[in-house]
C-alpha atoms as a PDB file:
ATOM      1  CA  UNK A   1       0.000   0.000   0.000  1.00  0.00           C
ATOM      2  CA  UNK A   2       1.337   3.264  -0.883  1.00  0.00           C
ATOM      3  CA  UNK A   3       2.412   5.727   1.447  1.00  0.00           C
ATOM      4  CA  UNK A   4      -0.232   8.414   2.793  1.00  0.00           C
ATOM      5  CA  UNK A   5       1.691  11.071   4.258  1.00  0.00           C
ATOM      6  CA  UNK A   6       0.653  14.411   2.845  1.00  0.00           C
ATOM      7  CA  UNK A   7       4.371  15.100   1.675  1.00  0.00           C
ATOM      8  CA  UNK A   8       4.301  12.388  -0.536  1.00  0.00           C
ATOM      9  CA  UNK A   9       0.839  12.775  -2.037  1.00  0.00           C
ATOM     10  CA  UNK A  10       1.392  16.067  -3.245  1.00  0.00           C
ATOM     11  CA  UNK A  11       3.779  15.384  -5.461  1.00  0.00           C
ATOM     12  CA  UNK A  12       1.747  12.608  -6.828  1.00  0.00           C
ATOM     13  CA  UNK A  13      -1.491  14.319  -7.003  1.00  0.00           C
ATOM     14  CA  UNK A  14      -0.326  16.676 -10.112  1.00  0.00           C
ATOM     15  CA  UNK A  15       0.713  13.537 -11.706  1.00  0.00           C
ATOM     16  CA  UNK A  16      -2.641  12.362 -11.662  1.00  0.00           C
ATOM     17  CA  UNK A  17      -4.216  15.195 -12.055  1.00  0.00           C
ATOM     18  CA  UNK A  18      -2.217  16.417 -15.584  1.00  0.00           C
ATOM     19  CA  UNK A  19      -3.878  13.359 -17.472  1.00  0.00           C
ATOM     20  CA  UNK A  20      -7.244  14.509 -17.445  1.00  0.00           C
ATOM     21  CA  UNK A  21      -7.823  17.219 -19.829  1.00  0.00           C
ATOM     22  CA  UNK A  22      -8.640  20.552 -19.310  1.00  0.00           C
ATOM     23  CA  UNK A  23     -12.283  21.693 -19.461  1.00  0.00           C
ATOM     24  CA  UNK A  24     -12.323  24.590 -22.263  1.00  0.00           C
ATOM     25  CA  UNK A  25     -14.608  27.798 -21.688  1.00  0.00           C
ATOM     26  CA  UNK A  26     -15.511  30.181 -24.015  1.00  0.00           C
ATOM     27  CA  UNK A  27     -15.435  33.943 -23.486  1.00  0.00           C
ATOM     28  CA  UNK A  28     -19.415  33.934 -24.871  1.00  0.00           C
ATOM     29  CA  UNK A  29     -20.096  31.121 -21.957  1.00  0.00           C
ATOM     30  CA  UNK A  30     -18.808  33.260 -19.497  1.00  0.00           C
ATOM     31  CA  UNK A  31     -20.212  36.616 -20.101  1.00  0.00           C
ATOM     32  CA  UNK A  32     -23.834  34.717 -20.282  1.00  0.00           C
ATOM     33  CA  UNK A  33     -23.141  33.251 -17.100  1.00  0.00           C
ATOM     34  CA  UNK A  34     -21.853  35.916 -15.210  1.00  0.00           C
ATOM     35  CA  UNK A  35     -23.932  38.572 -16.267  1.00  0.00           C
ATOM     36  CA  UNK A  36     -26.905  38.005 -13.637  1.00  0.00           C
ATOM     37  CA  UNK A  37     -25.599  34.867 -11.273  1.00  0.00           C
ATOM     38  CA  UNK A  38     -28.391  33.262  -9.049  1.00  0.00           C
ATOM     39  CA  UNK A  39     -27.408  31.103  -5.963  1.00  0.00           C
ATOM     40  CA  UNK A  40     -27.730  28.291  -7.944  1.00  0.00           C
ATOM     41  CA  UNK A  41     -25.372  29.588 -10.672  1.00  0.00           C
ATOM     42  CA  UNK A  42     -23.204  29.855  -8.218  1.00  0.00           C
ATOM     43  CA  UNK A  43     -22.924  26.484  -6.384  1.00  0.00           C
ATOM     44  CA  UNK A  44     -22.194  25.415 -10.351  1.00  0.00           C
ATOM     45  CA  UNK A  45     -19.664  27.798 -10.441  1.00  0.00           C
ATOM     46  CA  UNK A  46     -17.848  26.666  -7.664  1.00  0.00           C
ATOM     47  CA  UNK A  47     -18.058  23.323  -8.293  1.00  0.00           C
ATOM     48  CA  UNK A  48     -16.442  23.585 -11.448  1.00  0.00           C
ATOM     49  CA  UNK A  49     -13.601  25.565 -10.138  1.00  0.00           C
ATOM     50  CA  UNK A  50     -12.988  22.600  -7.296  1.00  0.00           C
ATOM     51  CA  UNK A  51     -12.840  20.000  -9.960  1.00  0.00           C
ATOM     52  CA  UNK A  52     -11.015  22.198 -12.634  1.00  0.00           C
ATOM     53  CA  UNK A  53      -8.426  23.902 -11.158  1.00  0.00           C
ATOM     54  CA  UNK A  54      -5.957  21.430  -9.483  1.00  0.00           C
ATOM     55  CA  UNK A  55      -6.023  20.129 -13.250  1.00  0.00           C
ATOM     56  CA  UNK A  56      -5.140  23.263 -14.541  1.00  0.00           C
ATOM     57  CA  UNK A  57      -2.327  23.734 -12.280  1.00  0.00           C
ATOM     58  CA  UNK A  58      -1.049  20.465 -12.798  1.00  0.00           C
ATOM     59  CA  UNK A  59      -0.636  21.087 -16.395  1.00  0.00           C
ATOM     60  CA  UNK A  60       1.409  24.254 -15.975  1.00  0.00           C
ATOM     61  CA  UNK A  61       3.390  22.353 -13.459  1.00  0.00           C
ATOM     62  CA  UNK A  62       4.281  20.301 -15.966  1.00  0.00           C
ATOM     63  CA  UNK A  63       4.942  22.787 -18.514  1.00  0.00           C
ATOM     64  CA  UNK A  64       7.281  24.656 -16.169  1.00  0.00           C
ATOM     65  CA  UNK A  65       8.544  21.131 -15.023  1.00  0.00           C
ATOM     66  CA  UNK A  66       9.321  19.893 -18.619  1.00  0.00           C
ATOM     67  CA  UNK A  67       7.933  22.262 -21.497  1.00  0.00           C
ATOM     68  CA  UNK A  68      10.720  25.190 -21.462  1.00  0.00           C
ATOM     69  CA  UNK A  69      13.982  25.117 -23.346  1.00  0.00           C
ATOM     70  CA  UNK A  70      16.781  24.898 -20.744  1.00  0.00           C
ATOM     71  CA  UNK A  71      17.813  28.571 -20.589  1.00  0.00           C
ATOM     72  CA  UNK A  72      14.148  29.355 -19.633  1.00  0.00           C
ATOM     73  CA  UNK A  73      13.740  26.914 -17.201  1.00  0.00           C
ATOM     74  CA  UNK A  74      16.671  27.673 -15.405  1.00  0.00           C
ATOM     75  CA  UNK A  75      16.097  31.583 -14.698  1.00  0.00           C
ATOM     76  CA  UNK A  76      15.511  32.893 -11.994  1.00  0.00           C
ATOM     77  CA  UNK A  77      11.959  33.664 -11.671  1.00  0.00           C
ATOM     78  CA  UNK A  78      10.934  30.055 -12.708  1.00  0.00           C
ATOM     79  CA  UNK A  79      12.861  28.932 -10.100  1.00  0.00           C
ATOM     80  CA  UNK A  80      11.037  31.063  -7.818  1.00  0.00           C
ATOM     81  CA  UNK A  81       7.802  29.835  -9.154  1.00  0.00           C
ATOM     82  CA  UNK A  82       8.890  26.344  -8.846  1.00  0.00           C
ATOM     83  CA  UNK A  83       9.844  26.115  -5.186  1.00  0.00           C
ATOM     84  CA  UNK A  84       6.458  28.081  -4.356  1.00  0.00           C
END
């Protein structure tokens, strides 16, 4: 059984999370959504975000982690972003 200690599982969580694709949005969808919001609106709105969002992150770990050319990923500032 694999390990369970919260150090471990976050670096295995954006591994898991980077294979499911990312939920597109249009610019339309959100202007007709947010225009007038009811509570109900909202809950949906929030729920999205929950499920949607450690996915998004995980795929720009992994661009930082392994889509930049060398020089980039070796400046400063994504370095900074990195250990954040």
């Amino acid at each position: 059984m694999g390990c369970c200690c919260p150090e471990r599982l976050a670096h295995r969580l954006p591994l898991c999370y980077c294979l499911l694709p990312q939920t597109g949005v249009s610019l339309r969808y959100i202007l007709d959504f947010g225009s007038h919001p009811l509570a109900q609106q909202l809950l949906m709105s929030a729920r999205f975000l929950h499920g949607e969002l450690p996915v998004r992150f995980a795929h720009r770990i992994e661009e930082l982690t392994y889509g930049l050319p060398p020089e980039l990923a070796n400046s400063i500032h994504i370095r900074r972003v990195k250990r954040w």
